[in-house]
PDB file of N, CA and C in Angstrom:
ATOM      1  N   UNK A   1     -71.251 212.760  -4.404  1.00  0.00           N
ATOM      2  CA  UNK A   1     -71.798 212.042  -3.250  1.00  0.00           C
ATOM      3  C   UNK A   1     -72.651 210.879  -3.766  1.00  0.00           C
ATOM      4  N   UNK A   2     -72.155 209.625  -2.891  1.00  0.00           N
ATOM      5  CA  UNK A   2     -73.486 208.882  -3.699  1.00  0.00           C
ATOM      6  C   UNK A   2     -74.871 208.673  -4.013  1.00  0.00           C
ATOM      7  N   UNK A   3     -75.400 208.220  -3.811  1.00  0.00           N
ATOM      8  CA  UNK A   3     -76.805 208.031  -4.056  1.00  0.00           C
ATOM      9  C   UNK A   3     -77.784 207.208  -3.307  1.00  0.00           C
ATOM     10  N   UNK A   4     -76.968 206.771  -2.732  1.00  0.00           N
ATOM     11  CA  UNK A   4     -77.864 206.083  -1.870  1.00  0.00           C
ATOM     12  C   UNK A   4     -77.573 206.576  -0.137  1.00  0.00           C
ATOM     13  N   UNK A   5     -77.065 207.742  -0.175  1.00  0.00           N
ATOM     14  CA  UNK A   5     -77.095 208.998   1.201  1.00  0.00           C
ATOM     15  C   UNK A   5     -76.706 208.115   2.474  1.00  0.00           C
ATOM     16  N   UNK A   6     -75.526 207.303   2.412  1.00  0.00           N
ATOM     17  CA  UNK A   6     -74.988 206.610   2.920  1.00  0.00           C
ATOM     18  C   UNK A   6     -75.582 205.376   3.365  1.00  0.00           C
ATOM     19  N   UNK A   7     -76.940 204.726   2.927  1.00  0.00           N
ATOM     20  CA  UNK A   7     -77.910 203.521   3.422  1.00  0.00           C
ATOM     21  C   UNK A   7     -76.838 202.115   3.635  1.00  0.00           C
ATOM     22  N   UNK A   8     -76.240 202.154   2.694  1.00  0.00           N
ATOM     23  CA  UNK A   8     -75.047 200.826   2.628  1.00  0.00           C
ATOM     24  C   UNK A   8     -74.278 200.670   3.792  1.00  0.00           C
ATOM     25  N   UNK A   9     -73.647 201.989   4.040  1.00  0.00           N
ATOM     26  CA  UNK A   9     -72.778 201.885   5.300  1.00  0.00           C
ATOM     27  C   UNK A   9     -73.841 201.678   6.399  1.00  0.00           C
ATOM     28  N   UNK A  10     -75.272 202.387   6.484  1.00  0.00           N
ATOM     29  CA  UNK A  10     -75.880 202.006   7.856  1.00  0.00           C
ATOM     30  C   UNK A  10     -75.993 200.705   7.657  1.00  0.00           C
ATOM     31  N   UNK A  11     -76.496 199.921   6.627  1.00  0.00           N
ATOM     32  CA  UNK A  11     -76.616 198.172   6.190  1.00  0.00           C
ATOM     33  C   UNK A  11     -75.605 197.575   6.975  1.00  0.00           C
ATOM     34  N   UNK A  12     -73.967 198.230   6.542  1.00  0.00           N
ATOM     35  CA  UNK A  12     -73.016 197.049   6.746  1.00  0.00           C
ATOM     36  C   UNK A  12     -72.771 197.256   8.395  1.00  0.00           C
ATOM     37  N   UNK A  13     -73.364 199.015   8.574  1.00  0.00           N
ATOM     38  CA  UNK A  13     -73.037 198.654  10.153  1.00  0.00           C
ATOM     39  C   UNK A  13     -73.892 197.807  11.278  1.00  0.00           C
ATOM     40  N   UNK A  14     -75.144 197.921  10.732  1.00  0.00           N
ATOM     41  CA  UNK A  14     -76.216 197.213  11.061  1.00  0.00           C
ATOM     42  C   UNK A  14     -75.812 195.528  11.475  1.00  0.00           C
ATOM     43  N   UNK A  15     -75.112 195.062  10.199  1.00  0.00           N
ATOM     44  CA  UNK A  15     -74.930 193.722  10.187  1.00  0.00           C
ATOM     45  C   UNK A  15     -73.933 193.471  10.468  1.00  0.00           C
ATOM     46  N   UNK A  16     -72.572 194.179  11.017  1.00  0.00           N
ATOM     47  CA  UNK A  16     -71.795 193.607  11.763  1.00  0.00           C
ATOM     48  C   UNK A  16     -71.644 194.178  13.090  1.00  0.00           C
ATOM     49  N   UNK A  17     -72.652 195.034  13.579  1.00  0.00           N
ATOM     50  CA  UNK A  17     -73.040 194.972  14.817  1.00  0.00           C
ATOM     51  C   UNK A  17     -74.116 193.859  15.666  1.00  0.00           C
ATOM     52  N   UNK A  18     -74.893 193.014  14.701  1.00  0.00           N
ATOM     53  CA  UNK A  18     -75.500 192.156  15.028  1.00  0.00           C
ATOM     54  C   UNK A  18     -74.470 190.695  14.902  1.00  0.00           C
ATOM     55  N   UNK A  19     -73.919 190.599  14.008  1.00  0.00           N
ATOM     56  CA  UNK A  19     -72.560 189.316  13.780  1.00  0.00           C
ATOM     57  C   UNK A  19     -71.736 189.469  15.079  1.00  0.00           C
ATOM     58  N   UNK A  20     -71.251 190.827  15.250  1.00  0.00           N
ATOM     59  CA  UNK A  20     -70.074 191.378  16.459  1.00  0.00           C
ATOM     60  C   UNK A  20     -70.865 190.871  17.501  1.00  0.00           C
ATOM     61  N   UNK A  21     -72.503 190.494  17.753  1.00  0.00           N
ATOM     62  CA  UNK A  21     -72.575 190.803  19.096  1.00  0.00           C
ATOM     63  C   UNK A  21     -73.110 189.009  19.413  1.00  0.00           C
ATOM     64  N   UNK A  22     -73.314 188.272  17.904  1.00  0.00           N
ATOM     65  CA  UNK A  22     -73.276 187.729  18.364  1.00  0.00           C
ATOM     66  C   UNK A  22     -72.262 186.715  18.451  1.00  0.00           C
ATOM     67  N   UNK A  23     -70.863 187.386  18.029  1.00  0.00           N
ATOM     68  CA  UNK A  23     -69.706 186.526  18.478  1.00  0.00           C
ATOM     69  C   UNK A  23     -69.510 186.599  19.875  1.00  0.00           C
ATOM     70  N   UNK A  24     -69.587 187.725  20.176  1.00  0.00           N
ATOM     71  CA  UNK A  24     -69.256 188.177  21.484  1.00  0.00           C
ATOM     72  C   UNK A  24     -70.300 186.937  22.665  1.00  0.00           C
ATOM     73  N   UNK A  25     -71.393 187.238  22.441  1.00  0.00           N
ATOM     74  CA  UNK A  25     -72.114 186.038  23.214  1.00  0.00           C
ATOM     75  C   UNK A  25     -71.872 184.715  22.912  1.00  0.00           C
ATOM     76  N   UNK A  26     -70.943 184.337  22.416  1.00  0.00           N
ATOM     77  CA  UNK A  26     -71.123 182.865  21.701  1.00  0.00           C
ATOM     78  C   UNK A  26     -68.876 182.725  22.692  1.00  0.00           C
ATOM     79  N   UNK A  27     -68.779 183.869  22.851  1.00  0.00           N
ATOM     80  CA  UNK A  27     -67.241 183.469  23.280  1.00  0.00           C
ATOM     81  C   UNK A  27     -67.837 183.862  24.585  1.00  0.00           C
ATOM     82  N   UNK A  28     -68.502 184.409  24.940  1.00  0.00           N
ATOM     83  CA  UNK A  28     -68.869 184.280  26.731  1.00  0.00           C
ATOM     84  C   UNK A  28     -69.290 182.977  26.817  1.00  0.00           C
ATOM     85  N   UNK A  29     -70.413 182.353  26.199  1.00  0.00           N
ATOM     86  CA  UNK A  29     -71.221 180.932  26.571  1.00  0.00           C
ATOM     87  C   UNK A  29     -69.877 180.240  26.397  1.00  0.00           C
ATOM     88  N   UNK A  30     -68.955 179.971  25.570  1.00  0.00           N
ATOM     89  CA  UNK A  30     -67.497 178.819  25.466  1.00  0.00           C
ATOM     90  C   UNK A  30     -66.450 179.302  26.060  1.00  0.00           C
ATOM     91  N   UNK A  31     -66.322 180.524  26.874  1.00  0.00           N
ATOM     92  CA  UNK A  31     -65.339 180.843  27.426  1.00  0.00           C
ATOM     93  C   UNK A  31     -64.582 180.618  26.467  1.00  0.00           C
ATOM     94  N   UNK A  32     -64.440 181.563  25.107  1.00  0.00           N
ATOM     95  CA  UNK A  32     -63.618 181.470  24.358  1.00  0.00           C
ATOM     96  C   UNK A  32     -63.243 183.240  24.151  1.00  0.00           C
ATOM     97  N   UNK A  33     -61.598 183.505  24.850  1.00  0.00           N
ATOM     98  CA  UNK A  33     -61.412 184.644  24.990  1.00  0.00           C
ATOM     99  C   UNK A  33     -61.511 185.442  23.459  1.00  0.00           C
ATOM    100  N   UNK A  34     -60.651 184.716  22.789  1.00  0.00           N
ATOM    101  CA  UNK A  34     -60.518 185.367  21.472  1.00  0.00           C
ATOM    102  C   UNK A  34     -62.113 185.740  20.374  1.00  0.00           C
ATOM    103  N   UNK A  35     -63.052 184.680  20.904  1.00  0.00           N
ATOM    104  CA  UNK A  35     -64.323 184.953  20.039  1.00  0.00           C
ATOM    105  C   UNK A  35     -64.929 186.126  20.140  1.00  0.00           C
ATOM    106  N   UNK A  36     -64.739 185.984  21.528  1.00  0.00           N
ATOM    107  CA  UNK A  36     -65.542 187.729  22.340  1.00  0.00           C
ATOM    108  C   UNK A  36     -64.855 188.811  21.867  1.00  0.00           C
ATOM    109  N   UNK A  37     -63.044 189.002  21.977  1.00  0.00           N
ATOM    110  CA  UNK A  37     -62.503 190.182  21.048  1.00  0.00           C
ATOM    111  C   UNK A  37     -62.813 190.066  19.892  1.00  0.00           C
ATOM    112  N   UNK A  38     -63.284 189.121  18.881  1.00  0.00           N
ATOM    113  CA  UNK A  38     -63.496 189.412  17.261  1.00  0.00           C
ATOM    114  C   UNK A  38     -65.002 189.906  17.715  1.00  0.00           C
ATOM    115  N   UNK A  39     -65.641 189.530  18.495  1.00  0.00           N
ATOM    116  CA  UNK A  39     -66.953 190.188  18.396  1.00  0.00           C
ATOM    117  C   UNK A  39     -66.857 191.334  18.712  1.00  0.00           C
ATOM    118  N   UNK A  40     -66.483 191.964  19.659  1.00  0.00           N
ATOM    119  CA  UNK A  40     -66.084 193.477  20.349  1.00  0.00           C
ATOM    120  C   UNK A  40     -65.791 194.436  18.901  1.00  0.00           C
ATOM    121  N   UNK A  41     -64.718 193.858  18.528  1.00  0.00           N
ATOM    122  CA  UNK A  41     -64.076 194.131  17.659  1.00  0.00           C
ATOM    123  C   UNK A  41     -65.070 194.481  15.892  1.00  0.00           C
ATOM    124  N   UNK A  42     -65.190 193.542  15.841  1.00  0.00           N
ATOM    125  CA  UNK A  42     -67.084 193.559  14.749  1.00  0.00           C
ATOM    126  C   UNK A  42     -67.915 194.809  15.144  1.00  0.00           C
ATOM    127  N   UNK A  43     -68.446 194.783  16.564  1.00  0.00           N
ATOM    128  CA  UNK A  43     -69.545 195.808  16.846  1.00  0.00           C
ATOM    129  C   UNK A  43     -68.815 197.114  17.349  1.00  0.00           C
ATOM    130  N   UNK A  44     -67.794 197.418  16.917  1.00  0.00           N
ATOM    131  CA  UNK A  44     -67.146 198.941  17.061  1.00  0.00           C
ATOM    132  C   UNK A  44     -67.133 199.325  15.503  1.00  0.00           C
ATOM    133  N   UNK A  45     -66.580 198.181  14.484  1.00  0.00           N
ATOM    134  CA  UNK A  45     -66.547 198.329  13.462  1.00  0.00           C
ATOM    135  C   UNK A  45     -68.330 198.525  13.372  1.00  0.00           C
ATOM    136  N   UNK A  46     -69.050 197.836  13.219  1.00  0.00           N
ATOM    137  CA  UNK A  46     -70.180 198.225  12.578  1.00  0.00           C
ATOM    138  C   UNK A  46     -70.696 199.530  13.391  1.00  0.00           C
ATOM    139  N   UNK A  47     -70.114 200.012  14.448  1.00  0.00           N
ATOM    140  CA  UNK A  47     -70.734 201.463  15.150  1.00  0.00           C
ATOM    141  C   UNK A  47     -70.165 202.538  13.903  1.00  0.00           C
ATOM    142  N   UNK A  48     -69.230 202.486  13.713  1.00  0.00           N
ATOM    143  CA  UNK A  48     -68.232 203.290  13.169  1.00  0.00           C
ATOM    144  C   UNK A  48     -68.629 203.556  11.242  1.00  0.00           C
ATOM    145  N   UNK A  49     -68.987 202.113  10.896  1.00  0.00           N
ATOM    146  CA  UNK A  49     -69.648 202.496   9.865  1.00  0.00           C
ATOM    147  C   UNK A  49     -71.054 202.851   9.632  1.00  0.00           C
ATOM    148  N   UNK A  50     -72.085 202.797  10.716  1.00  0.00           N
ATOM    149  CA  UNK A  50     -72.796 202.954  11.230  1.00  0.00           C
ATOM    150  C   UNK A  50     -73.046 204.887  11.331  1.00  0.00           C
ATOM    151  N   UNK A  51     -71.884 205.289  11.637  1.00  0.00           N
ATOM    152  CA  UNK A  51     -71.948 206.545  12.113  1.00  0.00           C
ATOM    153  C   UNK A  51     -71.282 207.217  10.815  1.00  0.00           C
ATOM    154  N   UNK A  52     -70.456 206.647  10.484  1.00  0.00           N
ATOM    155  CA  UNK A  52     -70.032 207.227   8.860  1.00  0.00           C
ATOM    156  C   UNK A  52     -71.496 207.025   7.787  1.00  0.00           C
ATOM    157  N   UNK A  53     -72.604 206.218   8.002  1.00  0.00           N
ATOM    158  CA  UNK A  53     -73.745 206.701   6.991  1.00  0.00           C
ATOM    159  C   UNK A  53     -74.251 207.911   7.375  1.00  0.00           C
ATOM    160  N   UNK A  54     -74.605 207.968   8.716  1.00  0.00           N
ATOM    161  CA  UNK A  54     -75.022 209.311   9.143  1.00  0.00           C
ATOM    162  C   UNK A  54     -74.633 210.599   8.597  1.00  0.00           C
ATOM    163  N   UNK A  55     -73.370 210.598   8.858  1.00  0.00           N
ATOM    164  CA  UNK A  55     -72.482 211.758   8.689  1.00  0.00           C
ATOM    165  C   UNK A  55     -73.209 212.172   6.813  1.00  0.00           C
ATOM    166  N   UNK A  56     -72.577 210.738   6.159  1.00  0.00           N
ATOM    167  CA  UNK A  56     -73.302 211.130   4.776  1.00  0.00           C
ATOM    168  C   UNK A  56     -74.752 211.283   3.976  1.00  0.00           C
ATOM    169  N   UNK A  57     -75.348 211.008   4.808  1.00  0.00           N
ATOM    170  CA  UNK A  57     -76.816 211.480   5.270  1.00  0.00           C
ATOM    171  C   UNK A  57     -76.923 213.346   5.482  1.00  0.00           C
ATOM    172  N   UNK A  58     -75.954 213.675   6.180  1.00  0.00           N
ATOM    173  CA  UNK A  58     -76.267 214.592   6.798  1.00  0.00           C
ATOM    174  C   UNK A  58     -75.210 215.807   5.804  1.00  0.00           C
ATOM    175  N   UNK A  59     -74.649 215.134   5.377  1.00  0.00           N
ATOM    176  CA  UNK A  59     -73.760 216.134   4.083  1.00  0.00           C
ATOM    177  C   UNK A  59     -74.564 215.912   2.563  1.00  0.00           C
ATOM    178  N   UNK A  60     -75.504 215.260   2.321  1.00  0.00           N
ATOM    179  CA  UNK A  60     -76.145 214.898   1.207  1.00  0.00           C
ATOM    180  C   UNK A  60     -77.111 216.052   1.112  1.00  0.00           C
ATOM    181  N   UNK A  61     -77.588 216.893   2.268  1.00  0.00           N
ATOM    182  CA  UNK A  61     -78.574 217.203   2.292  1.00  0.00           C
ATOM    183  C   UNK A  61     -78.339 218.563   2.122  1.00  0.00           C
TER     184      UNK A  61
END
C-alpha cells in the first residue's frame, strides 16, 4: 500500500473537481455546450478519484 494513504488521489480529485467546475461555468456563461460536458465530465472524474483516496485511507489502516 502506498504511503501516502491515498493523499494524491484526494489532491488530483480535489483539482479536477475545481477545473471540472470551472469549465462547466465558463460553458454556461458562452453557451458553449461541449465546455460544460468536459466540465461535468472533470468533476465526476475528480469525485471518483476523490473517493478512491478514501477507500485507501480506509484500507491503510
Amino acid at each position: 500500500m502506498s504511503e501516502d494513504k491515498g493523499m494524491k488521489d484526494k489532491a488530483k480529485g480535489l483539482k479536477d473537481k475545481v477545473v471540472g467546475d470551472a469549465k462547466d461555468k465558463l460553458g454556461k456563461a458562452t453557451d458553449d455546450k461541449g465546455k460544460q460536458v468536459e466540465g461535468k465530465a472533470q468533476k465526476a472524474k475528480g469525485e471518483v478519484e476523490d473517493k478512491t483516496g478514501d477507500a485507501k485511507k480506509k484500507l491503510s489502516k
